[in-house]
PDB file of N, CA and C in Angstrom:
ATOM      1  N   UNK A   1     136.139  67.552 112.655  1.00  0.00           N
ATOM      2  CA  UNK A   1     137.537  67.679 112.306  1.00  0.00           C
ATOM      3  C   UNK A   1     138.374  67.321 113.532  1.00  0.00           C
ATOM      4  N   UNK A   2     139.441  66.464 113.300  1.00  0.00           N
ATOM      5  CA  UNK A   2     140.219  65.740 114.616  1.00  0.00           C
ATOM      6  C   UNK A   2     141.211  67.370 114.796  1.00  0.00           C
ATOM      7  N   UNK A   3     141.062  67.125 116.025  1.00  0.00           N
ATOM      8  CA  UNK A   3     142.389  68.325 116.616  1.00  0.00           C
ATOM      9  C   UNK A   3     143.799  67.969 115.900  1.00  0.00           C
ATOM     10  N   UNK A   4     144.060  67.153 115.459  1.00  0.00           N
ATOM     11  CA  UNK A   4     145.624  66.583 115.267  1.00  0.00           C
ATOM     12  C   UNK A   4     145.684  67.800 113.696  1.00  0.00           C
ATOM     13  N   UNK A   5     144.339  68.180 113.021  1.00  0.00           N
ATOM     14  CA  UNK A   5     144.509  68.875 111.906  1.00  0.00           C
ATOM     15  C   UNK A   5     144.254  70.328 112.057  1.00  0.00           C
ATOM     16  N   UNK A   6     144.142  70.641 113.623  1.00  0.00           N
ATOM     17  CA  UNK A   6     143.974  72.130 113.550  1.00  0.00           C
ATOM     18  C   UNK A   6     145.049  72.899 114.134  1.00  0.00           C
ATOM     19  N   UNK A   7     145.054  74.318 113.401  1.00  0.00           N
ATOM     20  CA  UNK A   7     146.329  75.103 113.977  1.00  0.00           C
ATOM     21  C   UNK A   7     145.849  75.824 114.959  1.00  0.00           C
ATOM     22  N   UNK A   8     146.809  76.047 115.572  1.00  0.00           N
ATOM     23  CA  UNK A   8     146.094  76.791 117.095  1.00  0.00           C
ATOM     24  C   UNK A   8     147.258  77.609 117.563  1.00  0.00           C
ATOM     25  N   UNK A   9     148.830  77.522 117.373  1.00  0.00           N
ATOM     26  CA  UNK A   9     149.930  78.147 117.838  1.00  0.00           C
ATOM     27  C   UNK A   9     149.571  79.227 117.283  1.00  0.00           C
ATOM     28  N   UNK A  10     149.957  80.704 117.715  1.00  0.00           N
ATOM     29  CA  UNK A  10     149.529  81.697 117.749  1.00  0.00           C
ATOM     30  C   UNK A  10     150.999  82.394 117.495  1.00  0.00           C
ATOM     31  N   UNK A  11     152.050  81.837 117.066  1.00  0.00           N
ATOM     32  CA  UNK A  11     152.964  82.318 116.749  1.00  0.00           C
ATOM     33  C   UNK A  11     153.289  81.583 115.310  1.00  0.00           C
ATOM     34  N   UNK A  12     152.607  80.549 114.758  1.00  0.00           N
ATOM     35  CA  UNK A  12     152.436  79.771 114.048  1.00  0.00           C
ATOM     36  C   UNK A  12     151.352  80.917 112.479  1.00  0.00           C
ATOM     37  N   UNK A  13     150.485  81.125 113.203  1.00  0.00           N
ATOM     38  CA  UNK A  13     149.456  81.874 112.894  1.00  0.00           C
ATOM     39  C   UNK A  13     150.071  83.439 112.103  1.00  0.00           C
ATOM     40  N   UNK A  14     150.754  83.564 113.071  1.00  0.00           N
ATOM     41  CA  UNK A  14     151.095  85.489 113.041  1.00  0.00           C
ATOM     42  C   UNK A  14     152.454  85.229 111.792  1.00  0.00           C
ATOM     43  N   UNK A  15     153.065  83.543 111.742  1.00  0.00           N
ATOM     44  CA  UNK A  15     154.078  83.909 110.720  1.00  0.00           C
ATOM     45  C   UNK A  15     153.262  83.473 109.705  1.00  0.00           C
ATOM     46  N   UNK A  16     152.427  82.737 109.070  1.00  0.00           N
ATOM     47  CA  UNK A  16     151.838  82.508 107.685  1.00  0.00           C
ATOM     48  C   UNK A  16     151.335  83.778 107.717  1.00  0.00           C
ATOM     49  N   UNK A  17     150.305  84.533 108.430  1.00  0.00           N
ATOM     50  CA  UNK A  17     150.176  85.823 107.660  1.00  0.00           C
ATOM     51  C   UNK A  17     150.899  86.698 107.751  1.00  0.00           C
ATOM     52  N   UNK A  18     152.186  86.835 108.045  1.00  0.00           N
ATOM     53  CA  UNK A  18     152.978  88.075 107.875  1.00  0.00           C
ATOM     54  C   UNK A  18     153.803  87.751 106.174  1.00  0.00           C
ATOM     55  N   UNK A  19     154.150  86.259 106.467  1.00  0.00           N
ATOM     56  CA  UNK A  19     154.780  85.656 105.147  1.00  0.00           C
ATOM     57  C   UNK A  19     154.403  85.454 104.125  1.00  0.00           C
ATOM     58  N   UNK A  20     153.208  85.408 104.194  1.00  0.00           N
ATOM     59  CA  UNK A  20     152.195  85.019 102.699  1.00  0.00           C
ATOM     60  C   UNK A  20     151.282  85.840 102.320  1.00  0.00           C
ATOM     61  N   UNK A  21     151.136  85.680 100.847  1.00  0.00           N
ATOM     62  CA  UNK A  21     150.237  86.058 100.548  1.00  0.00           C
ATOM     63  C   UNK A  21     148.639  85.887 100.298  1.00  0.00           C
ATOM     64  N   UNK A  22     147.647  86.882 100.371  1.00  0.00           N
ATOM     65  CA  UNK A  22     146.539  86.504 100.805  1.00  0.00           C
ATOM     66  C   UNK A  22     145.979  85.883  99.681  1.00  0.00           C
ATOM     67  N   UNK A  23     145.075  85.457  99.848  1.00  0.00           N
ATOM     68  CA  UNK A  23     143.728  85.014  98.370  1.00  0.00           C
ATOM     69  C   UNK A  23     142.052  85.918  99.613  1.00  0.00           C
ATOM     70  N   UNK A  24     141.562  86.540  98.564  1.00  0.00           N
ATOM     71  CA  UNK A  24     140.596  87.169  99.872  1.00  0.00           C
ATOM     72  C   UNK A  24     139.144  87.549  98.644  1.00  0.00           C
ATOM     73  N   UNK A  25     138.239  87.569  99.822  1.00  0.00           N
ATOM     74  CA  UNK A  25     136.778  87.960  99.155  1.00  0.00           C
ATOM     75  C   UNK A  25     136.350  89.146  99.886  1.00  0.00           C
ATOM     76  N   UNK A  26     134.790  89.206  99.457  1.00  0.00           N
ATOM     77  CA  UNK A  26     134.012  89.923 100.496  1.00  0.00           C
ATOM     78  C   UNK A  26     133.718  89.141 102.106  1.00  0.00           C
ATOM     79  N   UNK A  27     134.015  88.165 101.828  1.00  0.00           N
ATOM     80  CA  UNK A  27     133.386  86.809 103.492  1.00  0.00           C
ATOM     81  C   UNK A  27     135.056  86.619 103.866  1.00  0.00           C
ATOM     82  N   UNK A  28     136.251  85.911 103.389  1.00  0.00           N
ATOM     83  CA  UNK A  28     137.141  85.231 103.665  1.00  0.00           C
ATOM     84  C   UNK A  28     138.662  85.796 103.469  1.00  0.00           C
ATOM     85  N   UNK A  29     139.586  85.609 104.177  1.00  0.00           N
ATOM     86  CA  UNK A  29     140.938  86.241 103.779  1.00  0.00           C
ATOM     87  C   UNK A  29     141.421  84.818 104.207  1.00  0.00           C
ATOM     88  N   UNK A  30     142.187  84.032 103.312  1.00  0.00           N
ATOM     89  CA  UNK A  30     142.965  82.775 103.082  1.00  0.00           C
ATOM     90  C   UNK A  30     144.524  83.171 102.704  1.00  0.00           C
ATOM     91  N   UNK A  31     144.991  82.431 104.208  1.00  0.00           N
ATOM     92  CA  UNK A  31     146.280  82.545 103.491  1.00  0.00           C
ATOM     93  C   UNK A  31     146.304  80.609 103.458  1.00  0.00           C
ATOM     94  N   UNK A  32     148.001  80.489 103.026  1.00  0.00           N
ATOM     95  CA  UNK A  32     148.448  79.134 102.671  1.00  0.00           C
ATOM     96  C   UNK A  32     149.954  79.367 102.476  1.00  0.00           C
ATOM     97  N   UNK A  33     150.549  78.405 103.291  1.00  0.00           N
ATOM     98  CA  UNK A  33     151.692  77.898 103.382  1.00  0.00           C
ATOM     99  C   UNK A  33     151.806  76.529 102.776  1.00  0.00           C
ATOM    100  N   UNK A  34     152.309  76.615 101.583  1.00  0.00           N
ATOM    101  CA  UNK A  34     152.718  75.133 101.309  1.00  0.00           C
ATOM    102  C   UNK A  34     154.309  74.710 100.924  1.00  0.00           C
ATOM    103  N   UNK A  35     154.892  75.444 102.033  1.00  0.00           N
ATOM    104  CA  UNK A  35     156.514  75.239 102.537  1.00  0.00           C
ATOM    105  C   UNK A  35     156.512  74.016 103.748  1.00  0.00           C
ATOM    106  N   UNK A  36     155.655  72.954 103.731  1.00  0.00           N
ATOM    107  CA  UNK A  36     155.801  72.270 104.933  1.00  0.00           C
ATOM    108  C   UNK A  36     155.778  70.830 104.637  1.00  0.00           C
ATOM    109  N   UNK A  37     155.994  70.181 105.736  1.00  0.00           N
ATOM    110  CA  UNK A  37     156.546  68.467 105.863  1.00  0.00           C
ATOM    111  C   UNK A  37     155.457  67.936 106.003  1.00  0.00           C
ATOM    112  N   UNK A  38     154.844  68.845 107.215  1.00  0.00           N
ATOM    113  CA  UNK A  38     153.162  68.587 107.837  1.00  0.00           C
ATOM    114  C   UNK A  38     152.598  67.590 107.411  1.00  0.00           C
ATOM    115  N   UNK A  39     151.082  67.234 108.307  1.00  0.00           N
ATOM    116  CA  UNK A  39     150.120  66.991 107.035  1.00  0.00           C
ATOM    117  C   UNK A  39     149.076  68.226 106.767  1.00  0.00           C
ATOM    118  N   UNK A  40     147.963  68.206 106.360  1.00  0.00           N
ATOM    119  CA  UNK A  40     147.512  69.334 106.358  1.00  0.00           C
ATOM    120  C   UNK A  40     146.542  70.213 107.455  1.00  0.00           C
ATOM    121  N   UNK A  41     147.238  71.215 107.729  1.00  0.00           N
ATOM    122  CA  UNK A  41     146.558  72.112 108.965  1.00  0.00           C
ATOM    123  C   UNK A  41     145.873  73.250 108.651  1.00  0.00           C
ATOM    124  N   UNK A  42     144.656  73.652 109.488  1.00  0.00           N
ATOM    125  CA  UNK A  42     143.887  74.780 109.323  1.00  0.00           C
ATOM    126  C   UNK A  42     143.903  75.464 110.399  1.00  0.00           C
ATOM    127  N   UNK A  43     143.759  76.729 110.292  1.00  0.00           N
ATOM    128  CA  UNK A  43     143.374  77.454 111.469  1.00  0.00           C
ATOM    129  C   UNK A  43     142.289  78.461 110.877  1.00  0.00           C
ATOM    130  N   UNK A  44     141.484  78.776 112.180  1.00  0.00           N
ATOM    131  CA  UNK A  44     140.153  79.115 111.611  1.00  0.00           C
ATOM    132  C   UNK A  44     140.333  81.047 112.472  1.00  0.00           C
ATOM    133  N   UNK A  45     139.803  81.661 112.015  1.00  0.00           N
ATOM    134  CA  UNK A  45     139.797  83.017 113.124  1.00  0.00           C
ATOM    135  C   UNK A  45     138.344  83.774 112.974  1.00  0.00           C
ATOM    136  N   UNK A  46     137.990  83.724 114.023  1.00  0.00           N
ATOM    137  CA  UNK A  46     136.451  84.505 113.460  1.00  0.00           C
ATOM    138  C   UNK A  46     136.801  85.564 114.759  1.00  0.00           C
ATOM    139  N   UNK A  47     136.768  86.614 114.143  1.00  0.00           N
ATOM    140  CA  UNK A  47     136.420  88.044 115.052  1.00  0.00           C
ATOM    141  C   UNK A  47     135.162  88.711 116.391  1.00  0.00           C
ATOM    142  N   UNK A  48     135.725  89.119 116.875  1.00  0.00           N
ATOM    143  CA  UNK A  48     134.316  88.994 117.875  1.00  0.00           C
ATOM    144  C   UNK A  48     132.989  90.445 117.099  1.00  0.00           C
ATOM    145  N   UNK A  49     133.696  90.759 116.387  1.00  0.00           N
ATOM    146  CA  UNK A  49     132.704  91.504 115.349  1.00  0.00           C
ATOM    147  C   UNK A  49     131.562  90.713 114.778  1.00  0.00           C
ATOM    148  N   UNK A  50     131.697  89.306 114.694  1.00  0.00           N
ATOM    149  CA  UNK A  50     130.827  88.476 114.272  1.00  0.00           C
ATOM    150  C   UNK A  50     129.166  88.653 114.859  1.00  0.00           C
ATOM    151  N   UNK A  51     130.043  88.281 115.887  1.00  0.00           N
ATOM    152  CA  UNK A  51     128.554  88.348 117.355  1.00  0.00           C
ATOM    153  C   UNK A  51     129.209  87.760 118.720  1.00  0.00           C
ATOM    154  N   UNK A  52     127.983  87.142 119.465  1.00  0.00           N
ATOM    155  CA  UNK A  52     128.406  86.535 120.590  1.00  0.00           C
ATOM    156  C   UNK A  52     129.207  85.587 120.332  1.00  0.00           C
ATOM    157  N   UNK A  53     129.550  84.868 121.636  1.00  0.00           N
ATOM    158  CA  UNK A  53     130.471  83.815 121.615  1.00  0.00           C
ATOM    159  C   UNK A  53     129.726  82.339 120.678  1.00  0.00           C
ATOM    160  N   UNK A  54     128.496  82.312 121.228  1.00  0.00           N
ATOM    161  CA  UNK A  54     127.522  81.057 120.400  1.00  0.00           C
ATOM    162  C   UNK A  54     127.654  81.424 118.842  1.00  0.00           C
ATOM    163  N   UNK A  55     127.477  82.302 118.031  1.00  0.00           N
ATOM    164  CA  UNK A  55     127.623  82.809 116.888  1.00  0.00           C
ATOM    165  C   UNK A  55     128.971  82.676 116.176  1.00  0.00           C
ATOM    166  N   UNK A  56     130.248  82.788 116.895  1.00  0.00           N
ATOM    167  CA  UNK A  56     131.344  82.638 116.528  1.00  0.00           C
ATOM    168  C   UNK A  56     131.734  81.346 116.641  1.00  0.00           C
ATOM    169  N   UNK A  57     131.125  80.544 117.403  1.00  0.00           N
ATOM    170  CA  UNK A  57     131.329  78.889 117.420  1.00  0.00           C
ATOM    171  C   UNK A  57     130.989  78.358 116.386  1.00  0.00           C
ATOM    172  N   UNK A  58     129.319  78.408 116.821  1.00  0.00           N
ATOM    173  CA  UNK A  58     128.329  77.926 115.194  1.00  0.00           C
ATOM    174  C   UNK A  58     129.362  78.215 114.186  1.00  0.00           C
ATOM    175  N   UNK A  59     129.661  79.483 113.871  1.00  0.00           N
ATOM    176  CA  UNK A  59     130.310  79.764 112.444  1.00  0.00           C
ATOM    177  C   UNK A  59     131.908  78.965 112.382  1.00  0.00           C
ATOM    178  N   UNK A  60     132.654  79.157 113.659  1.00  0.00           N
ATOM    179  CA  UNK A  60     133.624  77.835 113.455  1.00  0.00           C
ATOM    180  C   UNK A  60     133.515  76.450 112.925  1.00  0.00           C
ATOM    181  N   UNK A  61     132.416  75.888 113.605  1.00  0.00           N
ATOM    182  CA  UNK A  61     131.956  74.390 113.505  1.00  0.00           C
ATOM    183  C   UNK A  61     131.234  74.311 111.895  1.00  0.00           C
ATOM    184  N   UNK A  62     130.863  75.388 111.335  1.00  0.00           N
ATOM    185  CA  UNK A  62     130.088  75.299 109.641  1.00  0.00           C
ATOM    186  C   UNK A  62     131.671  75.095 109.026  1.00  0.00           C
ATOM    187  N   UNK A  63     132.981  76.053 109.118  1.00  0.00           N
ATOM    188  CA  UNK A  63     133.816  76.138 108.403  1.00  0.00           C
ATOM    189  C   UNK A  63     134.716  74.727 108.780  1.00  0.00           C
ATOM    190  N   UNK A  64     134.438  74.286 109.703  1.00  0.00           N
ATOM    191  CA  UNK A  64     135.437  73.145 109.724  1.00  0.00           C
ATOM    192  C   UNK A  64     134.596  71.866 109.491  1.00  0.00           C
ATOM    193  N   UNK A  65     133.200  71.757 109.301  1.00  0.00           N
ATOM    194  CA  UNK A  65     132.657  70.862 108.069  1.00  0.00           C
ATOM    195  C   UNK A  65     132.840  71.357 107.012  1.00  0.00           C
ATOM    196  N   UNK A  66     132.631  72.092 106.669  1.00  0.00           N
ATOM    197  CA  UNK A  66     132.999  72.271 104.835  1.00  0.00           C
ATOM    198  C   UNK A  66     134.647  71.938 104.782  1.00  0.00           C
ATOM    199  N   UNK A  67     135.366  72.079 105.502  1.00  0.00           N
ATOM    200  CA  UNK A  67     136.813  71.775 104.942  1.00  0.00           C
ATOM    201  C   UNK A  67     136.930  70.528 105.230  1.00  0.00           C
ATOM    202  N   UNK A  68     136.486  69.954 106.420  1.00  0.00           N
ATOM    203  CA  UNK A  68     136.652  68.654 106.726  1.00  0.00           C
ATOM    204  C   UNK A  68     135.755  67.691 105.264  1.00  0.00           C
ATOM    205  N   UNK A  69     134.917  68.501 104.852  1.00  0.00           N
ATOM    206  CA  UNK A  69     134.239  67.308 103.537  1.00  0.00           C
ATOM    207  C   UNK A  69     134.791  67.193 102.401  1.00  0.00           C
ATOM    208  N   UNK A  70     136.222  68.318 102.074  1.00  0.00           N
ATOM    209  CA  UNK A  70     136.681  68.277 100.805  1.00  0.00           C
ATOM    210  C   UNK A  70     138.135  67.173 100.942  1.00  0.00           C
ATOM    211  N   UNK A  71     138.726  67.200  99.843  1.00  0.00           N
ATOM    212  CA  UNK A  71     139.983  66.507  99.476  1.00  0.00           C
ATOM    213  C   UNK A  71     140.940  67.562  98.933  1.00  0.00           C
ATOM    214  N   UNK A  72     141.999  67.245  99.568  1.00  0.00           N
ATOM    215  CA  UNK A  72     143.130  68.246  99.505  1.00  0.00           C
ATOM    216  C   UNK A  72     144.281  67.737  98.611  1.00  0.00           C
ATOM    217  N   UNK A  73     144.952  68.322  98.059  1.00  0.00           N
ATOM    218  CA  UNK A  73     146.419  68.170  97.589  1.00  0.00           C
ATOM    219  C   UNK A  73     147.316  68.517  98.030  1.00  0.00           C
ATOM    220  N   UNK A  74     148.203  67.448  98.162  1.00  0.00           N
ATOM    221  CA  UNK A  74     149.785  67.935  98.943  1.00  0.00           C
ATOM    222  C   UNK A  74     149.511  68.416 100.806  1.00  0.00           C
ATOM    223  N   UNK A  75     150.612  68.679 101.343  1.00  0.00           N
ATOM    224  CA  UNK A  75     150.549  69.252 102.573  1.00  0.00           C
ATOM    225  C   UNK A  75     150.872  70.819 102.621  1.00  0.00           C
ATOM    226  N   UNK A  76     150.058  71.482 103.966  1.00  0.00           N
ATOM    227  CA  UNK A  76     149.934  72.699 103.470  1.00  0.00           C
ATOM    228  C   UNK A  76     149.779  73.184 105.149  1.00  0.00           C
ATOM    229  N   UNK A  77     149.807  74.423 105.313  1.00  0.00           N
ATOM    230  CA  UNK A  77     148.933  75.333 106.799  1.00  0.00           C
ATOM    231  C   UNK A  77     148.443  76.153 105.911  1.00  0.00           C
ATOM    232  N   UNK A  78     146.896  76.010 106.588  1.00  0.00           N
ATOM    233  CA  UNK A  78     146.028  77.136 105.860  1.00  0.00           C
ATOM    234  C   UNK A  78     145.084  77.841 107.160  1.00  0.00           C
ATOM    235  N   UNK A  79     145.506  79.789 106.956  1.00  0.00           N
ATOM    236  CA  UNK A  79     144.491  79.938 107.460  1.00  0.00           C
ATOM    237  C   UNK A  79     143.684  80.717 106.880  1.00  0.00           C
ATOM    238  N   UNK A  80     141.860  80.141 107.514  1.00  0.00           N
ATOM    239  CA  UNK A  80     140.664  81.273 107.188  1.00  0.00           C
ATOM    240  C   UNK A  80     140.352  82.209 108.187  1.00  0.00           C
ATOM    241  N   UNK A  81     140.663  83.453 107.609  1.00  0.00           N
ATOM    242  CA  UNK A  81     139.522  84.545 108.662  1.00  0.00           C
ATOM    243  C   UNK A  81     138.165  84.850 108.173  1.00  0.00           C
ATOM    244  N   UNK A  82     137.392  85.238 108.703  1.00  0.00           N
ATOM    245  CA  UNK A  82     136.225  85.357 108.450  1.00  0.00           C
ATOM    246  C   UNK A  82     136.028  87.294 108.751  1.00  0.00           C
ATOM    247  N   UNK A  83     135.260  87.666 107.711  1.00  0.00           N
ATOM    248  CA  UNK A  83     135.061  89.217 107.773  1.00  0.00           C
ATOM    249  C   UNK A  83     133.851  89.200 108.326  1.00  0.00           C
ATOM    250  N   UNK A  84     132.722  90.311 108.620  1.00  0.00           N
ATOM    251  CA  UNK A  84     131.982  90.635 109.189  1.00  0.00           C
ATOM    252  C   UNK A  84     130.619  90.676 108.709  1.00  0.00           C
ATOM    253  N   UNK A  85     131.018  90.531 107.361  1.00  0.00           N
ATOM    254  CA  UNK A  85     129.757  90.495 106.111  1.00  0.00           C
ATOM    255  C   UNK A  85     129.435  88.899 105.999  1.00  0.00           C
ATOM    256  N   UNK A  86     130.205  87.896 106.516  1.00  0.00           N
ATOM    257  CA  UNK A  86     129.871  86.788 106.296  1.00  0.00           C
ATOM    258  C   UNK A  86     128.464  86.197 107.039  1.00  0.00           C
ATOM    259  N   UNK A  87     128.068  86.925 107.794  1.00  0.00           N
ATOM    260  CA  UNK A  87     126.681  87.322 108.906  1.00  0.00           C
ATOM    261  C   UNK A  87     125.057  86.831 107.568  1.00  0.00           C
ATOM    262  N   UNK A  88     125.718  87.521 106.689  1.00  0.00           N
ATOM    263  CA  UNK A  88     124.287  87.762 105.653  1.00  0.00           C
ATOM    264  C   UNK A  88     124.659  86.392 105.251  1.00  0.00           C
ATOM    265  N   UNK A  89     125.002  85.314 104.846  1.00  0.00           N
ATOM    266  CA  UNK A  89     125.538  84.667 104.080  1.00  0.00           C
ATOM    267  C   UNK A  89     124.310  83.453 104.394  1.00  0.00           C
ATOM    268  N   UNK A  90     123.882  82.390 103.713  1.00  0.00           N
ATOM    269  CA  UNK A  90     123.506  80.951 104.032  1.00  0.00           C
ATOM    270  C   UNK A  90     124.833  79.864 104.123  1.00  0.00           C
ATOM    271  N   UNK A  91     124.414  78.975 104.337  1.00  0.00           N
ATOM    272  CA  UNK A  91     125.079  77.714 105.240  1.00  0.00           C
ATOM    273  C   UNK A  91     125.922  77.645 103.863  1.00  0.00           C
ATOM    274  N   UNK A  92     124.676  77.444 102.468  1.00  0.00           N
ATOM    275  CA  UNK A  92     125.354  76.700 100.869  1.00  0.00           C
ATOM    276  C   UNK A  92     126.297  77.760 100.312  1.00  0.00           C
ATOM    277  N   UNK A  93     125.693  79.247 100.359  1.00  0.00           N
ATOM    278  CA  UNK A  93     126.612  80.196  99.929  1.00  0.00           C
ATOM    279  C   UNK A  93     127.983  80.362 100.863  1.00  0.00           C
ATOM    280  N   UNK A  94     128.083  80.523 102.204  1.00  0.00           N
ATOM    281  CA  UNK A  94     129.138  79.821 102.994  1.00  0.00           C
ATOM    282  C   UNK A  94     130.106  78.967 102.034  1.00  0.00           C
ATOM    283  N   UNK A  95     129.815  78.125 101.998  1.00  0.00           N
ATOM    284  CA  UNK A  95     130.240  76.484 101.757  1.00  0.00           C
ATOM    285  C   UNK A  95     130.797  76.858  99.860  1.00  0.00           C
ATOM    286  N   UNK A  96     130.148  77.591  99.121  1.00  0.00           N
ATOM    287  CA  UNK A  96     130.416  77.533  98.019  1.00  0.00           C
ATOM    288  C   UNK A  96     131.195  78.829  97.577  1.00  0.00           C
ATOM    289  N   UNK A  97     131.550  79.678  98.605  1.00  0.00           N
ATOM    290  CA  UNK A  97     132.110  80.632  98.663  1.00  0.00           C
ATOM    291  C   UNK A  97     133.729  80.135  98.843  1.00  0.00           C
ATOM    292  N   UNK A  98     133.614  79.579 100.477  1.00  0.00           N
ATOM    293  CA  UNK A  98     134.939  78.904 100.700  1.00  0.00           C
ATOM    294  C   UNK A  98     135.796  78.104  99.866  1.00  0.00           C
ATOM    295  N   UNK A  99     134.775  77.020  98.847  1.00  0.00           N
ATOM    296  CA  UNK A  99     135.334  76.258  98.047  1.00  0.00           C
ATOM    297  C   UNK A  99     135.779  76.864  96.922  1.00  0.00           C
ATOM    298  N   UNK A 100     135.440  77.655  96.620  1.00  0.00           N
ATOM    299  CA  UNK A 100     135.765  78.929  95.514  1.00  0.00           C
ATOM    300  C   UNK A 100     137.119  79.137  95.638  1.00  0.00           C
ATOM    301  N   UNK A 101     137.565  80.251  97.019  1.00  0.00           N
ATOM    302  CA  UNK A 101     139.006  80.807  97.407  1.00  0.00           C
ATOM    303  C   UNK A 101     139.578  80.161  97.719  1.00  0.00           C
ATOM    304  N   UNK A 102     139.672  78.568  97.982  1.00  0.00           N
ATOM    305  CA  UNK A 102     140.424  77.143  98.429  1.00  0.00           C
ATOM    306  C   UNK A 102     141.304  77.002  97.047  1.00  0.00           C
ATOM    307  N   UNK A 103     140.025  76.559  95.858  1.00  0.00           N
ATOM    308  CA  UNK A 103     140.134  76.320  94.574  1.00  0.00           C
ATOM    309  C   UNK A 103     141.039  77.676  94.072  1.00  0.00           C
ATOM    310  N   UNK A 104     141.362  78.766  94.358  1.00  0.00           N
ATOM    311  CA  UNK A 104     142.174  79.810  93.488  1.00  0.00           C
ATOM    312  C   UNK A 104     143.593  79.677  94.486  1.00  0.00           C
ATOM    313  N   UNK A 105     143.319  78.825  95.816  1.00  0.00           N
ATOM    314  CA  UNK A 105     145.000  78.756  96.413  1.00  0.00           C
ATOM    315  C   UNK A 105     145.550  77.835  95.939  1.00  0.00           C
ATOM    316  N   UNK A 106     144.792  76.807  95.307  1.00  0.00           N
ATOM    317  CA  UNK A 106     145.275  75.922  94.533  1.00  0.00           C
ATOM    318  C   UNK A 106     145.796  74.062  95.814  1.00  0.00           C
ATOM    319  N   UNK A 107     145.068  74.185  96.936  1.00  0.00           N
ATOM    320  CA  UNK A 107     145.033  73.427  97.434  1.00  0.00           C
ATOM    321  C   UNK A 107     144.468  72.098  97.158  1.00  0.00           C
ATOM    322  N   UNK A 108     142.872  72.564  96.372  1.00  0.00           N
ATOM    323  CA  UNK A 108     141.824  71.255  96.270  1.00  0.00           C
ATOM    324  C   UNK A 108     141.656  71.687  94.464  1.00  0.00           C
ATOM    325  N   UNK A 109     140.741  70.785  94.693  1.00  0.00           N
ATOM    326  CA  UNK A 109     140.565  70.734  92.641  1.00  0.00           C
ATOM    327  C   UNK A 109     139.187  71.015  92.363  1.00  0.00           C
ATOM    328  N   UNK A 110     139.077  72.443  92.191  1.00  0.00           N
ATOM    329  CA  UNK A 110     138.445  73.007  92.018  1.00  0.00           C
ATOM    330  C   UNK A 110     137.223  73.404  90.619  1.00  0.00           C
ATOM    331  N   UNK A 111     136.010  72.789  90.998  1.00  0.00           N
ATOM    332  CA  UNK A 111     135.255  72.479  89.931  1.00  0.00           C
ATOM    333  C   UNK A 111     133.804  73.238  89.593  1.00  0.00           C
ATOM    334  N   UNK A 112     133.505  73.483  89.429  1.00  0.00           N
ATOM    335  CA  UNK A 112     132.344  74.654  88.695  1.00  0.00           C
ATOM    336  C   UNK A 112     131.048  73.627  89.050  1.00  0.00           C
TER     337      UNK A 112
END
């Protein structure tokens, strides 16, 4: 995923989730802003509850291939946090989890 599509302002961050509302699982809390000019941005947050620092990377770099492989609609800021239970998870359940709560924000086109 090119940097030009990731969110990283931290004041950027703190207003989509104070402003929006969530879409959330047992693994993911998604918010989405689609009040913007943008093109489309992600920001990713994994907790240090996860594990070490290598563990919280790995799990960055899985979530920004799975978003980087889908097709989006419209422009948007989206962010994923990641909960603590996402630990038990595989790479596909990962991946088919995310595409799930993407598909109910109504970003991508979401298919069974």
């Amino acid at each position: 995923m090119k940097k030009k599509y990731i969110l990283k302002s931290n004041r950027e961050f703190n207003r989509i989730i104070e402003t929006k509302k969530p879409v959330s699982d047992k693994y993911y809390v998604i918010y989405v802003d689609n009040d913007v000019n943008d093109s489309q941005l992600f920001g990713f947050s994994v907790g240090k509850k996860i594990g070490n620092a290598v563990e919280r990377n790995k799990l960055r770099r899985q979530l920004k291939s799975i978003v980087q492989s889908l097709t989006y609609k419209g422009n948007f800021k989206c962010v994923i946090i990641t909960k603590k239970q996402i630990n038990s998870l595989s790479y596909n359940e990962k991946r088919k989890r995310l595409i799930y709560l993407l598909g109910k924000t109504g970003i991508i086109e979401y298919e069974e």
